[in-house]
N, C-alpha and C. Protein backbone atom coordinates (compact mmCIF):
# COMPACT_ATOMS: atom_id res chain seq x y z
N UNK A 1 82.67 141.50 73.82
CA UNK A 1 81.21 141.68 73.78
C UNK A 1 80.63 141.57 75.17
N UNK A 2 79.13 142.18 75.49
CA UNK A 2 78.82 142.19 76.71
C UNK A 2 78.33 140.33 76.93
N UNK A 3 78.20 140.53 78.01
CA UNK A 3 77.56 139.32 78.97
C UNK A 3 75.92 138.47 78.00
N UNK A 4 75.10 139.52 78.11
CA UNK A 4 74.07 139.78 77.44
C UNK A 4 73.84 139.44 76.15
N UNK A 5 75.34 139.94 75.49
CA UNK A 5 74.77 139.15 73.96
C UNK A 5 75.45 137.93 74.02
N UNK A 6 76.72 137.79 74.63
CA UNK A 6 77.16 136.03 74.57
C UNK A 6 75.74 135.18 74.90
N UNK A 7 75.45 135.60 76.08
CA UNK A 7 74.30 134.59 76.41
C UNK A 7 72.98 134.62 75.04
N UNK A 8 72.92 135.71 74.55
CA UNK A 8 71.54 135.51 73.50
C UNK A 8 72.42 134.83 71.98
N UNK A 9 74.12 135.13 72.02
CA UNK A 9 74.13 134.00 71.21
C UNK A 9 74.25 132.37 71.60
N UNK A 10 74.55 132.22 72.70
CA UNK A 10 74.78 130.48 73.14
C UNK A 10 72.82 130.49 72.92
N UNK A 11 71.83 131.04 73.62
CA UNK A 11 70.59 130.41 73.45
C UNK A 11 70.30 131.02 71.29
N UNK A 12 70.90 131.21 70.55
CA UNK A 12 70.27 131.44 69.35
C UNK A 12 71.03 130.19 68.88
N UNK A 13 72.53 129.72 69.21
CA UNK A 13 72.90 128.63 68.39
C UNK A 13 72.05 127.18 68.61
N UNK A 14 71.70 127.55 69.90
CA UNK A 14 70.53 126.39 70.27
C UNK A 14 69.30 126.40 69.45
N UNK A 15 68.82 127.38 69.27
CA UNK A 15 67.72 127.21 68.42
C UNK A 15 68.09 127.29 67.38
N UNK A 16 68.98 127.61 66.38
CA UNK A 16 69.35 126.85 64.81
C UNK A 16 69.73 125.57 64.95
N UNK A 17 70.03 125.05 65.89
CA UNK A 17 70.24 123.52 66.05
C UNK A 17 69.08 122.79 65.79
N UNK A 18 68.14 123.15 66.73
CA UNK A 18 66.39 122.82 66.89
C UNK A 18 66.29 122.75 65.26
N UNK A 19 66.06 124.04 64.22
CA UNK A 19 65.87 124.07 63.59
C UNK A 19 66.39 123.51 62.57
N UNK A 20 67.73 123.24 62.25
CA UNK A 20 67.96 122.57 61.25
C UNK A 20 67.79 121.08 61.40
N UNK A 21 67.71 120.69 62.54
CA UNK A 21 67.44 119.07 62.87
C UNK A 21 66.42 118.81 62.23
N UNK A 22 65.15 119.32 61.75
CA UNK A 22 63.73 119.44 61.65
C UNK A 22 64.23 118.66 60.26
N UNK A 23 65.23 119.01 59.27
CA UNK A 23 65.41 118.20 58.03
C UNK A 23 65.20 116.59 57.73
N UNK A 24 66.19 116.84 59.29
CA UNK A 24 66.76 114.76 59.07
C UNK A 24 65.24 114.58 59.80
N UNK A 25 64.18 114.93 59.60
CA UNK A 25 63.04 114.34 60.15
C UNK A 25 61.91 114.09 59.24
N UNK A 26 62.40 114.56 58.07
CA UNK A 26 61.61 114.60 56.61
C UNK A 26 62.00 113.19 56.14
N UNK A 27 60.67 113.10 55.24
CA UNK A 27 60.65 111.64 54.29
C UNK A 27 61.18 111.77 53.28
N UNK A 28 62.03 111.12 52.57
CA UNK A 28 62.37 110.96 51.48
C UNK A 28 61.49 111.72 50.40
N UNK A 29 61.71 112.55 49.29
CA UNK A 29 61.05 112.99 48.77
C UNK A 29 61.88 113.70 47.57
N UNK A 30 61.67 113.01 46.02
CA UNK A 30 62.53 113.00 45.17
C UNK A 30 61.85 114.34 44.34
N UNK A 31 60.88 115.02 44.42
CA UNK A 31 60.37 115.57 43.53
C UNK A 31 61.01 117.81 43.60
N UNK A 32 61.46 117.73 42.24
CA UNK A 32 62.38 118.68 42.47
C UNK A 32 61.80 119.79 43.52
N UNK A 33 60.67 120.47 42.70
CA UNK A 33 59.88 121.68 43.44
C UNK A 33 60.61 121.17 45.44
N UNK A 34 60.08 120.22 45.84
CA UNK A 34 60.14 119.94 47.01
C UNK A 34 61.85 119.66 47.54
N UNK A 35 62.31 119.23 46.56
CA UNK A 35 63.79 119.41 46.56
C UNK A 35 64.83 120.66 47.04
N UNK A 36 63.93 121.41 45.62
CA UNK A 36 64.53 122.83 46.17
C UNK A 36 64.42 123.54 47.09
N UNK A 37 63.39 123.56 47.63
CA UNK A 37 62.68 124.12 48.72
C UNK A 37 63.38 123.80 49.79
N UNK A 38 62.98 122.38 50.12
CA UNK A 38 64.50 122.27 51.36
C UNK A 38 66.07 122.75 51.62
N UNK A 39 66.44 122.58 50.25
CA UNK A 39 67.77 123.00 49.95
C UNK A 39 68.02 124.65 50.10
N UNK A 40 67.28 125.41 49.67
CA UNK A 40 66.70 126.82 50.09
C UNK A 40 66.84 127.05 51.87
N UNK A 41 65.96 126.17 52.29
CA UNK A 41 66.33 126.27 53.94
C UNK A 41 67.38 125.93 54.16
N UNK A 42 67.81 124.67 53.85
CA UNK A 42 69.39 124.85 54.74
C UNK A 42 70.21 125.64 54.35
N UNK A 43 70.01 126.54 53.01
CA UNK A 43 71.12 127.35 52.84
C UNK A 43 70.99 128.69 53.63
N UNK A 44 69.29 128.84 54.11
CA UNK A 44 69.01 129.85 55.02
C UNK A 44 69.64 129.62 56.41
N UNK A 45 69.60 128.34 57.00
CA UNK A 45 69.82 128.09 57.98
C UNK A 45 71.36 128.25 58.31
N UNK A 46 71.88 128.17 57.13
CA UNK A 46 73.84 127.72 57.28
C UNK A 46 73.97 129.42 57.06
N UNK A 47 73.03 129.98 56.74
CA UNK A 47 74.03 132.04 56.92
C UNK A 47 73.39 132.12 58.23
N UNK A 48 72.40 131.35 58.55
CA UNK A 48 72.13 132.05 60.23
C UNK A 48 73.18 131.42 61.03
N UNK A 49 73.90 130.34 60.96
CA UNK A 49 74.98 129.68 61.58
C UNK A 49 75.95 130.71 61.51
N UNK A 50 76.25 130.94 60.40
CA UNK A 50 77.51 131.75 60.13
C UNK A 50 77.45 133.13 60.55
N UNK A 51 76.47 133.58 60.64
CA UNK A 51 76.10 134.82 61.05
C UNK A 51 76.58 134.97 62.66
N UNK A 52 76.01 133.91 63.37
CA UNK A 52 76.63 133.79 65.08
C UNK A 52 77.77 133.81 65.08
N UNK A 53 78.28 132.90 64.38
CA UNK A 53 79.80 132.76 64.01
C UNK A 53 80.83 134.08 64.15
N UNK A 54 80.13 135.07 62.82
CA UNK A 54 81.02 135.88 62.74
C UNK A 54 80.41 136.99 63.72
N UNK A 55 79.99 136.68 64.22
CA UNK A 55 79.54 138.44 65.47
C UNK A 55 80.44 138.01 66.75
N UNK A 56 80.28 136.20 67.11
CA UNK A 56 81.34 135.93 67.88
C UNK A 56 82.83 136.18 67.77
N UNK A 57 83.18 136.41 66.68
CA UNK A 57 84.60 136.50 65.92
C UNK A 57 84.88 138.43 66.02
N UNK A 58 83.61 138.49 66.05
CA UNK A 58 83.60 140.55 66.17
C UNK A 58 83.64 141.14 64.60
N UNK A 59 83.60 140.09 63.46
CA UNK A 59 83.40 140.62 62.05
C UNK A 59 81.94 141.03 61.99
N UNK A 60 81.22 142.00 62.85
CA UNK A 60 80.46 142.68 62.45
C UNK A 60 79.69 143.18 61.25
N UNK A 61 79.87 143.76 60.67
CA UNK A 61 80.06 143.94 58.85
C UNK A 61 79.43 142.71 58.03
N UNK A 62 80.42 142.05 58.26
CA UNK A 62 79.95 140.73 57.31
C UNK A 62 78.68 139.83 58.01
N UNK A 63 78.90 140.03 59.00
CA UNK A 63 77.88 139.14 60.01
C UNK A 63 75.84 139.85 59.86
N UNK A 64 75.94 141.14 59.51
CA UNK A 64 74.88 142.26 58.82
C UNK A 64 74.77 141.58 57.69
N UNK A 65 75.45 141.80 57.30
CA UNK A 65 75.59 141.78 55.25
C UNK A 65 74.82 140.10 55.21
N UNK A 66 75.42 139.39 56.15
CA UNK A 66 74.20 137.55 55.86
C UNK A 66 73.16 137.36 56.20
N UNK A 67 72.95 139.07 57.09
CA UNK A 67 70.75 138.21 57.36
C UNK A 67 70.11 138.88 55.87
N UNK A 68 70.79 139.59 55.02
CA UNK A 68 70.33 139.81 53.89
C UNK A 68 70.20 138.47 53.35
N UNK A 69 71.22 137.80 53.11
CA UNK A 69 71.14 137.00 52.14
C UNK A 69 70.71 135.73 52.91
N UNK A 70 70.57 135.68 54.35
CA UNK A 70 69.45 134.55 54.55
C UNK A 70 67.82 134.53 54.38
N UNK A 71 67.80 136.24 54.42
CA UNK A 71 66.28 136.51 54.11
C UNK A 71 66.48 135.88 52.48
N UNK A 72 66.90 136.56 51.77
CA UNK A 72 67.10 135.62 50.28
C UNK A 72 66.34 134.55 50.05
N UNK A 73 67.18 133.81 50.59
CA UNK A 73 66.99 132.57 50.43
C UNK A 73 66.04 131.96 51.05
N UNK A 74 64.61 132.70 52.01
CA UNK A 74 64.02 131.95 52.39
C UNK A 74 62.86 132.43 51.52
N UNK A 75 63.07 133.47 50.83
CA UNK A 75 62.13 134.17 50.06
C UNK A 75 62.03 133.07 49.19
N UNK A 76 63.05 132.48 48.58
CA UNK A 76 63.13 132.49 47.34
C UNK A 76 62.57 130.78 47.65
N UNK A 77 62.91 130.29 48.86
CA UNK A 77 62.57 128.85 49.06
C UNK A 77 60.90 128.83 48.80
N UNK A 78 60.16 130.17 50.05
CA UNK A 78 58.87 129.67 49.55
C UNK A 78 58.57 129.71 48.03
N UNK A 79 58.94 130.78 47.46
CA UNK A 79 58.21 131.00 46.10
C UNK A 79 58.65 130.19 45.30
N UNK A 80 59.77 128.95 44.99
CA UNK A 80 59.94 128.03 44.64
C UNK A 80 58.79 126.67 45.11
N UNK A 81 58.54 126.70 46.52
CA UNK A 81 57.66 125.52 46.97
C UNK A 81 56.33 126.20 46.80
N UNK A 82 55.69 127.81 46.42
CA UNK A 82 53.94 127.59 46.48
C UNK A 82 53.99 128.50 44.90
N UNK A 83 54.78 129.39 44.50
CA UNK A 83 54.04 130.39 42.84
C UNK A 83 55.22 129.75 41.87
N UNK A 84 56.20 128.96 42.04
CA UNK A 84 57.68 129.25 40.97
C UNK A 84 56.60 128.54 39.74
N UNK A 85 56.63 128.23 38.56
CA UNK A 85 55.91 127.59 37.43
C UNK A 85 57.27 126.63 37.78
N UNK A 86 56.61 125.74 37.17
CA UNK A 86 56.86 124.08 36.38
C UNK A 86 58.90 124.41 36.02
N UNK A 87 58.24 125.46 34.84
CA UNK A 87 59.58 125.96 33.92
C UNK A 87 60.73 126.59 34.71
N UNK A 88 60.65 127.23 35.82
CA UNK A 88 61.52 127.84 36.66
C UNK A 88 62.03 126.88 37.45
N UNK A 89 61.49 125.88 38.11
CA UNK A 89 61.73 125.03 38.87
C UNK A 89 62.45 123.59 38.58
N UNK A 90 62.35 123.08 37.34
CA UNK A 90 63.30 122.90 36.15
C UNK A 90 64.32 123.75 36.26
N UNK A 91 64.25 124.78 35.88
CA UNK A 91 66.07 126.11 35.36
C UNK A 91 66.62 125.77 36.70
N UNK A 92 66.39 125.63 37.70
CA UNK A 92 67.15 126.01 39.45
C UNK A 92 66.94 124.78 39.68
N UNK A 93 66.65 123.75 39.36
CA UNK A 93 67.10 122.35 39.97
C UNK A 93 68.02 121.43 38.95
N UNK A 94 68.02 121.92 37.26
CA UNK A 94 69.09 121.65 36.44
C UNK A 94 70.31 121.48 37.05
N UNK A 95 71.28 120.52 36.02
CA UNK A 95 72.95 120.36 36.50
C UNK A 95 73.07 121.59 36.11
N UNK A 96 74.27 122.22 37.22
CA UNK A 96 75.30 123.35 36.80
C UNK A 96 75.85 123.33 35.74
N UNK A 97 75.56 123.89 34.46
CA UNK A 97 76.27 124.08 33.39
C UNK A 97 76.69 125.70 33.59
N UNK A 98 77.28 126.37 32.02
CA UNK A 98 76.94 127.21 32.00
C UNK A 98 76.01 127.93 31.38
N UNK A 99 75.52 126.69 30.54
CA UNK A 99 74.49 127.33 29.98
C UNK A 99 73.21 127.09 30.97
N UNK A 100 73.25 126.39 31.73
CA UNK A 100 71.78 126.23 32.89
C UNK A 100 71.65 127.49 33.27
N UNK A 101 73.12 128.11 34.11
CA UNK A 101 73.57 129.09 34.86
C UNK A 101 73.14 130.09 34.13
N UNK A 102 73.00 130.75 32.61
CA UNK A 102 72.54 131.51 32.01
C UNK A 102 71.09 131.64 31.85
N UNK A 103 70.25 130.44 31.90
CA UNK A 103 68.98 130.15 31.86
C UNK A 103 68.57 130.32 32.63
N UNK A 104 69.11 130.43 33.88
CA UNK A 104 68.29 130.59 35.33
C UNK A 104 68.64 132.42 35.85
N UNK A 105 69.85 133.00 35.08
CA UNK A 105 70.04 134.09 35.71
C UNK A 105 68.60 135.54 35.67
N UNK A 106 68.22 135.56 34.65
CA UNK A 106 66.58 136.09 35.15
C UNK A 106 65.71 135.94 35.95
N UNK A 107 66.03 135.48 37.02
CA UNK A 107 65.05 134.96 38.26
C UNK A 107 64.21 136.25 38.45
N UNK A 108 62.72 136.03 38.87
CA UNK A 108 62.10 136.93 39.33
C UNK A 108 62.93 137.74 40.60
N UNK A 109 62.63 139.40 40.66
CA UNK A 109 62.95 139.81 41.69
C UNK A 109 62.75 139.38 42.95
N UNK A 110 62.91 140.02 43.95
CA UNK A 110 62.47 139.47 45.62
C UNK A 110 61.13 140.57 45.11
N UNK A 111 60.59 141.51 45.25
CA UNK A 111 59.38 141.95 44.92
C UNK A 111 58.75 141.23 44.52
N UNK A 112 59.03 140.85 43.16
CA UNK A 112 57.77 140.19 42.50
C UNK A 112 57.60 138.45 42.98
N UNK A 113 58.44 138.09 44.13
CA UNK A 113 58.04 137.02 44.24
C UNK A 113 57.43 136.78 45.79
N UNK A 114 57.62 137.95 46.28
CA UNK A 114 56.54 137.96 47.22
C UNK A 114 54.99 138.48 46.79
N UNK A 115 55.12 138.99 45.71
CA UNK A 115 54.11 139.60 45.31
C UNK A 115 53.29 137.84 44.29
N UNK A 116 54.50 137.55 43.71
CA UNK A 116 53.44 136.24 43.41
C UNK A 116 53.03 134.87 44.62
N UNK A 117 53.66 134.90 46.05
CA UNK A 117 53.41 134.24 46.98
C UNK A 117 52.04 134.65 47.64
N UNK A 118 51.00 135.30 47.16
CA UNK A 118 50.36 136.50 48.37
C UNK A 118 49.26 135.39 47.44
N UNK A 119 48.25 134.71 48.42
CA UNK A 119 47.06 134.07 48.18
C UNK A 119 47.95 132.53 48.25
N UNK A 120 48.84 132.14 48.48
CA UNK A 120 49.68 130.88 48.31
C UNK A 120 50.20 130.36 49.08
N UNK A 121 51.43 131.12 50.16
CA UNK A 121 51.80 130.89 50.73
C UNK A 121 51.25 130.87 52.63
N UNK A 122 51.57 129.98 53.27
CA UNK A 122 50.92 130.82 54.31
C UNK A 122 50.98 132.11 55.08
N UNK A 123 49.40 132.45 55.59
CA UNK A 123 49.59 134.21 55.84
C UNK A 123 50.65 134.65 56.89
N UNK A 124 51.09 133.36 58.18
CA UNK A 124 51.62 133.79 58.85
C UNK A 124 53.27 134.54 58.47
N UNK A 125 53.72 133.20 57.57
CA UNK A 125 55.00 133.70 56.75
C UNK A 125 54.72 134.94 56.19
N UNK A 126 53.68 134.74 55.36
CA UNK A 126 54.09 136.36 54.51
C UNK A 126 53.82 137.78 55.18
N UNK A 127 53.04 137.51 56.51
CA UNK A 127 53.19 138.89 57.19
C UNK A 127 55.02 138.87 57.98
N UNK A 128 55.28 137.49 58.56
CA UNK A 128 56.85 137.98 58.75
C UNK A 128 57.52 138.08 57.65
N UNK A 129 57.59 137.91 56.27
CA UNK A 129 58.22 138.15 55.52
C UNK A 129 57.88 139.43 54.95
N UNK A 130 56.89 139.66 55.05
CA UNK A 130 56.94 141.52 54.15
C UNK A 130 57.49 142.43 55.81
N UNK A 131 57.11 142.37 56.89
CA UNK A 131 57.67 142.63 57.90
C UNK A 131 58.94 142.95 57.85
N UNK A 132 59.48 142.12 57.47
CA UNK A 132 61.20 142.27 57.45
C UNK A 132 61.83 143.07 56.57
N UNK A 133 60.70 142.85 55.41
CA UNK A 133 61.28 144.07 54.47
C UNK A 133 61.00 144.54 54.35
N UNK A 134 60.10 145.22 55.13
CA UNK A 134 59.87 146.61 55.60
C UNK A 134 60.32 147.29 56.15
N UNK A 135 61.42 147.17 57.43
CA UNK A 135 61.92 147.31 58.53
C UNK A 135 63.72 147.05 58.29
N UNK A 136 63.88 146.19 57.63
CA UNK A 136 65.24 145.96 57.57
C UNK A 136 66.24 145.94 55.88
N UNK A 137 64.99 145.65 55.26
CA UNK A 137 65.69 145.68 53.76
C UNK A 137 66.92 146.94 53.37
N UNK A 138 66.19 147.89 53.75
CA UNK A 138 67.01 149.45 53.05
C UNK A 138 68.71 149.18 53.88
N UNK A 139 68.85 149.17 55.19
CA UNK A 139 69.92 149.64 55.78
C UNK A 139 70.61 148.08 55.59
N UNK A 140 69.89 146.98 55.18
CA UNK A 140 70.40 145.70 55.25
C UNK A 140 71.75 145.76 53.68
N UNK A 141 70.65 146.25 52.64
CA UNK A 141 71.09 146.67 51.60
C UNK A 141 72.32 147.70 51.28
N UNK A 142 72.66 148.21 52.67
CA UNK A 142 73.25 149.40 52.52
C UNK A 142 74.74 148.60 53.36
N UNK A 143 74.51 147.79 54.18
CA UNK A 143 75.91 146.64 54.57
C UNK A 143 76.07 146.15 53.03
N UNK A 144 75.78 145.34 52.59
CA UNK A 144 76.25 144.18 51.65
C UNK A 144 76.75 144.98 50.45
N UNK A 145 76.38 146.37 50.43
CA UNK A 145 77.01 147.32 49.10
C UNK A 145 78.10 148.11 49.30
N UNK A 146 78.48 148.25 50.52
CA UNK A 146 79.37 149.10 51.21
C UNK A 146 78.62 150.37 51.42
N UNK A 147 77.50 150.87 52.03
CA UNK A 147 76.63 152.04 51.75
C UNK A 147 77.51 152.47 53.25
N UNK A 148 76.37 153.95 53.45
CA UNK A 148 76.36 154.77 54.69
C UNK A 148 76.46 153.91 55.99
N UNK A 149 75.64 152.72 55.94
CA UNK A 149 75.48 152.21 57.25
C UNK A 149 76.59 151.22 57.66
N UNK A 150 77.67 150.43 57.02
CA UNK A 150 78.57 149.79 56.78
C UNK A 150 79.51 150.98 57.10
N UNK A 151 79.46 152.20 56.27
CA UNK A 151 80.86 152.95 56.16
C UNK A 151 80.66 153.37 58.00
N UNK A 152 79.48 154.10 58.46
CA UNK A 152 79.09 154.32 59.98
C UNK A 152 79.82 153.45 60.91
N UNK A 153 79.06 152.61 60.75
CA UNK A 153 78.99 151.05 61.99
C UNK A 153 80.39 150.49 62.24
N UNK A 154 81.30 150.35 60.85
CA UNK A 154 82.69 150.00 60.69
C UNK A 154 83.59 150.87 61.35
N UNK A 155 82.66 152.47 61.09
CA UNK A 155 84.06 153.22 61.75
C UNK A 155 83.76 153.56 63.09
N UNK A 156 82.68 153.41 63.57
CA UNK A 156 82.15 154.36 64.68
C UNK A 156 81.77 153.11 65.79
N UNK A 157 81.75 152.16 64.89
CA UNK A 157 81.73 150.79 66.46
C UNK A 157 79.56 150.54 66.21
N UNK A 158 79.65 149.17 66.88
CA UNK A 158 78.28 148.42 66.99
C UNK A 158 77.03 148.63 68.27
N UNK A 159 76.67 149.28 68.43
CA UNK A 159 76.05 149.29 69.89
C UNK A 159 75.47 147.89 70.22
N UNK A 160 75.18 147.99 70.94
CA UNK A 160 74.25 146.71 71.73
C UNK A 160 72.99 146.20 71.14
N UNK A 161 72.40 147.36 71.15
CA UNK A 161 71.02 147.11 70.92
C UNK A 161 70.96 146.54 68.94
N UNK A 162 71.86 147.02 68.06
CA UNK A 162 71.69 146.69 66.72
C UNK A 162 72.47 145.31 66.78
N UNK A 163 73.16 145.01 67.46
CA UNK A 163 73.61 143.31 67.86
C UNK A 163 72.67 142.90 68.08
N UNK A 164 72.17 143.06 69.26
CA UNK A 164 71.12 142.30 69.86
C UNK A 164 70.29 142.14 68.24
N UNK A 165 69.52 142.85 67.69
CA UNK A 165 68.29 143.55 66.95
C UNK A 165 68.64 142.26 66.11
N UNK A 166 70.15 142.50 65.25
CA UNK A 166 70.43 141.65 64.19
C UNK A 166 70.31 139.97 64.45
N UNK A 167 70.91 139.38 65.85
CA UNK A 167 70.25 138.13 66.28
C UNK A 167 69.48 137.97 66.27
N UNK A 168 68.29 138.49 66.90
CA UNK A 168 66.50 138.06 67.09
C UNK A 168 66.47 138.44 65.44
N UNK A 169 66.75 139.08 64.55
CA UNK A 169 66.29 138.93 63.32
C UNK A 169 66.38 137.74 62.00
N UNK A 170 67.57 137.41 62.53
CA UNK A 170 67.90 136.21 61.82
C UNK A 170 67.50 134.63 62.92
N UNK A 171 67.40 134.40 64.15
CA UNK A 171 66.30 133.66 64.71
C UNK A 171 65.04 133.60 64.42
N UNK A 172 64.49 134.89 63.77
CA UNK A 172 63.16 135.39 63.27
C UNK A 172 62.86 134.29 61.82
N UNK A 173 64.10 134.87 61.07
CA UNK A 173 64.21 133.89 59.86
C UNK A 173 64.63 132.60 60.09
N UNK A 174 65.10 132.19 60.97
CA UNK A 174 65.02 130.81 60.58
C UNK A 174 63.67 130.00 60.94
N UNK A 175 63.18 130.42 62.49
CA UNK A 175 61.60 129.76 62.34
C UNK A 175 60.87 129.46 61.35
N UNK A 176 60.93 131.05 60.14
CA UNK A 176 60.60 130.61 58.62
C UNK A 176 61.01 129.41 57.81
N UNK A 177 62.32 129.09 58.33
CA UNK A 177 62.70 128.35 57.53
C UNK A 177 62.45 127.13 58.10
N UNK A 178 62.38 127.03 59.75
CA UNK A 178 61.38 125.88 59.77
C UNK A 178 60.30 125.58 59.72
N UNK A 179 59.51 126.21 59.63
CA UNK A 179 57.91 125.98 59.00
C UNK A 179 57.87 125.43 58.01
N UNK A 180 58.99 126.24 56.88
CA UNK A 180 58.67 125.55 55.48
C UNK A 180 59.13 124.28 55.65
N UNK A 181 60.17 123.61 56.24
CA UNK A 181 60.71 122.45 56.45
C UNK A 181 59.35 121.67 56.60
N UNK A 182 59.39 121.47 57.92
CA UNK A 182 57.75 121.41 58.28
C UNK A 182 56.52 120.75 57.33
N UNK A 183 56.26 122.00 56.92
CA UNK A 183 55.62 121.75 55.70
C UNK A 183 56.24 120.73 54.50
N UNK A 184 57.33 120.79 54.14
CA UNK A 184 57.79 119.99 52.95
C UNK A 184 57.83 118.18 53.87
N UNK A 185 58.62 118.68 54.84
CA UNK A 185 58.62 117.10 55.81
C UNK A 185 57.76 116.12 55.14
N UNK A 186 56.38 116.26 55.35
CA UNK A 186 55.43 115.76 55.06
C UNK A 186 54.81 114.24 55.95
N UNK A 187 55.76 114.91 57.40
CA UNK A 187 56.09 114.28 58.56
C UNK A 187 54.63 114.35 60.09
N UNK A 188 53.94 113.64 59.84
CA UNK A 188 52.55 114.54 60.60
C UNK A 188 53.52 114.31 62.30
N UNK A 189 54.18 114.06 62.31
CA UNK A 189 55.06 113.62 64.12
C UNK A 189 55.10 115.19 64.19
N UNK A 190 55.49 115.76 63.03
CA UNK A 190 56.22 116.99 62.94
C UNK A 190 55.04 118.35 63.82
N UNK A 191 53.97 117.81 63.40
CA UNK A 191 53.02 119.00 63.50
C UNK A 191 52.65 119.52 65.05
N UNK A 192 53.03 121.15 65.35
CA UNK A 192 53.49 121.68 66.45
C UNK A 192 54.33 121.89 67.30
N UNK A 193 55.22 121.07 66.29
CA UNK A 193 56.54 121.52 66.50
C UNK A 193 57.25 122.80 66.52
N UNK A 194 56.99 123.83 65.60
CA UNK A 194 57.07 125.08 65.51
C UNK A 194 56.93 126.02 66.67
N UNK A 195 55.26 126.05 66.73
CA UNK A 195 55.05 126.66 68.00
C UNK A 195 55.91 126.10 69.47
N UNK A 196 55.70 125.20 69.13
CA UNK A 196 56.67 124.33 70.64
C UNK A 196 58.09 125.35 70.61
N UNK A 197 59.14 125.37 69.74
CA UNK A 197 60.24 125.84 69.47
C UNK A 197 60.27 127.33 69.89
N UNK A 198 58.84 127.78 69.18
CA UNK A 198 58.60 129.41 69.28
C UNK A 198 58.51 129.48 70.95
N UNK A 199 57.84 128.58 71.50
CA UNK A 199 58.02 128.71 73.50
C UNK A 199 58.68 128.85 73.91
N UNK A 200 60.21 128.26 73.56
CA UNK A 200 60.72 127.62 74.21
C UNK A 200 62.12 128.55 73.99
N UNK A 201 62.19 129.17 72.92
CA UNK A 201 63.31 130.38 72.33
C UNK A 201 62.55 131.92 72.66
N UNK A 202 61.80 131.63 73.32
CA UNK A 202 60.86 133.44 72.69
C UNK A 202 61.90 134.20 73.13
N UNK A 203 62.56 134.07 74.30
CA UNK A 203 63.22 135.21 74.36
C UNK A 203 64.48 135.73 73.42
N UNK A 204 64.69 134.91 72.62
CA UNK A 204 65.74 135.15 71.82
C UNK A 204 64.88 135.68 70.41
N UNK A 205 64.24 135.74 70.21
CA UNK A 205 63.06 135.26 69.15
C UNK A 205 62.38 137.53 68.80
N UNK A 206 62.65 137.91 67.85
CA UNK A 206 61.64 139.42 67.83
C UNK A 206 60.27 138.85 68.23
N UNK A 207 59.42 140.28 68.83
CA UNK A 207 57.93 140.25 69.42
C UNK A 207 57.52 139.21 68.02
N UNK A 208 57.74 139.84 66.27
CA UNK A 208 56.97 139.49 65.62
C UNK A 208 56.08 137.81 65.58
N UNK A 209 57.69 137.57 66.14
CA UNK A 209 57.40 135.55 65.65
C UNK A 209 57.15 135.04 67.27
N UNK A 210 56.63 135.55 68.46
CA UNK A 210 56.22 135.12 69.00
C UNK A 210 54.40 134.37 69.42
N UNK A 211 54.26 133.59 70.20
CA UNK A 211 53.29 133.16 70.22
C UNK A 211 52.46 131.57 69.48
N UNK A 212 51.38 131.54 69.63
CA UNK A 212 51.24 129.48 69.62
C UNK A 212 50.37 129.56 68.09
N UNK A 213 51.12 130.22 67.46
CA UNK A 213 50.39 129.95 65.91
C UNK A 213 51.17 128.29 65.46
């Protein structure tokens, strides 16, 4: 790999570090909704880990195919912490049975749960979150299925610039995922911390999530 992206991955593993630290800085807090929600981020945070991981390793392919499923999971964290009902939030914090596992498999789409986050969540998230899936959903979708862009990229090699693109995108998502941290913390030490982080990474960071919001 070039010069250029080693260095934008050594400064991106630094800032998932930043970011997942933000956990062990939260209060104790037994109540599921708020439970899940965290647990949602670190599972966002551990495909953005893995994601550096495997682009360092040169598994390309698979390393695409996880900012899908870290966007996932941060989707799914807010709309669990601001629209999920009572009853949903119960089904996804239940013991693993298999019958839980059957009870919970109807989850609202990713559509409809950004669509029930909109008046709820905050605006800054949900403009980077419809952002992203606007811009990245289709061809993201098209790695993790084996589509055109997987069959392309696999045979024909990675350029620079969609490396680069795919880091700042999943740095993009994890800021999300520390905000919501953040927010769940319920840590006031915590507050401006974000923006601080957003300074201090911008260059690793897309235009979208820059700046002192």
């Amino acid at each position: 790999m070039s010069t250029e992206i080693n260095k934008l991955l050594a400064r991106s593993v630094d800032l998932v570090k930043a970011i997942a630290g933000l956990i062990e800085a939260s209060y104790p807090d037994t109540r599921k909704r708020v439970e899940s929600g965290r647990i949602l981020c670190c599972v966002s945070v551990e495909h953005a880990q893995s994601l550096k991981a495997l682009i360092e390793m040169g598994n390309f392919t698979s390393a695409v195919g996880l900012l899908r499923l870290q966007y996932e999971a941060i989707v799914r964290a807010m709309w669990v912490t601001y629209s999920a009902t009572d009853e949903w939030v119960e089904k996804l914090s239940s013991e693993l049975t298999a019958d839980s596992a059957k009870r919970a498999n109807n989850v609202p789409l990713l559509n409809e749960m950004l669509g029930h986050l909109e008046g709820k969540a905050p605006a800054e998230a949900l403009i980077m979150l419809h952002e992203f899936k606007e811009y990245s959903w289709k061809p993201l979708s098209s790695f993790v299925h084996g589509g055109i862009h997987a069959i392309h990229r696999y045979g024909n090699g990675y350029p620079k610039p969609l490396l680069e693109q795919a880091i700042r995108a999943s740095n993009g998502v994890s800021v999300l995922a520390g905000m919501l941290m953040v927010i769940l913390s319920n840590n006031p030490v915590l507050k401006g911390v974000i923006p601080a982080i957003q300074r201090e990474y911008e260059a690793c960071l897309p235009p979208a999530t820059h700046g002192d919001s």
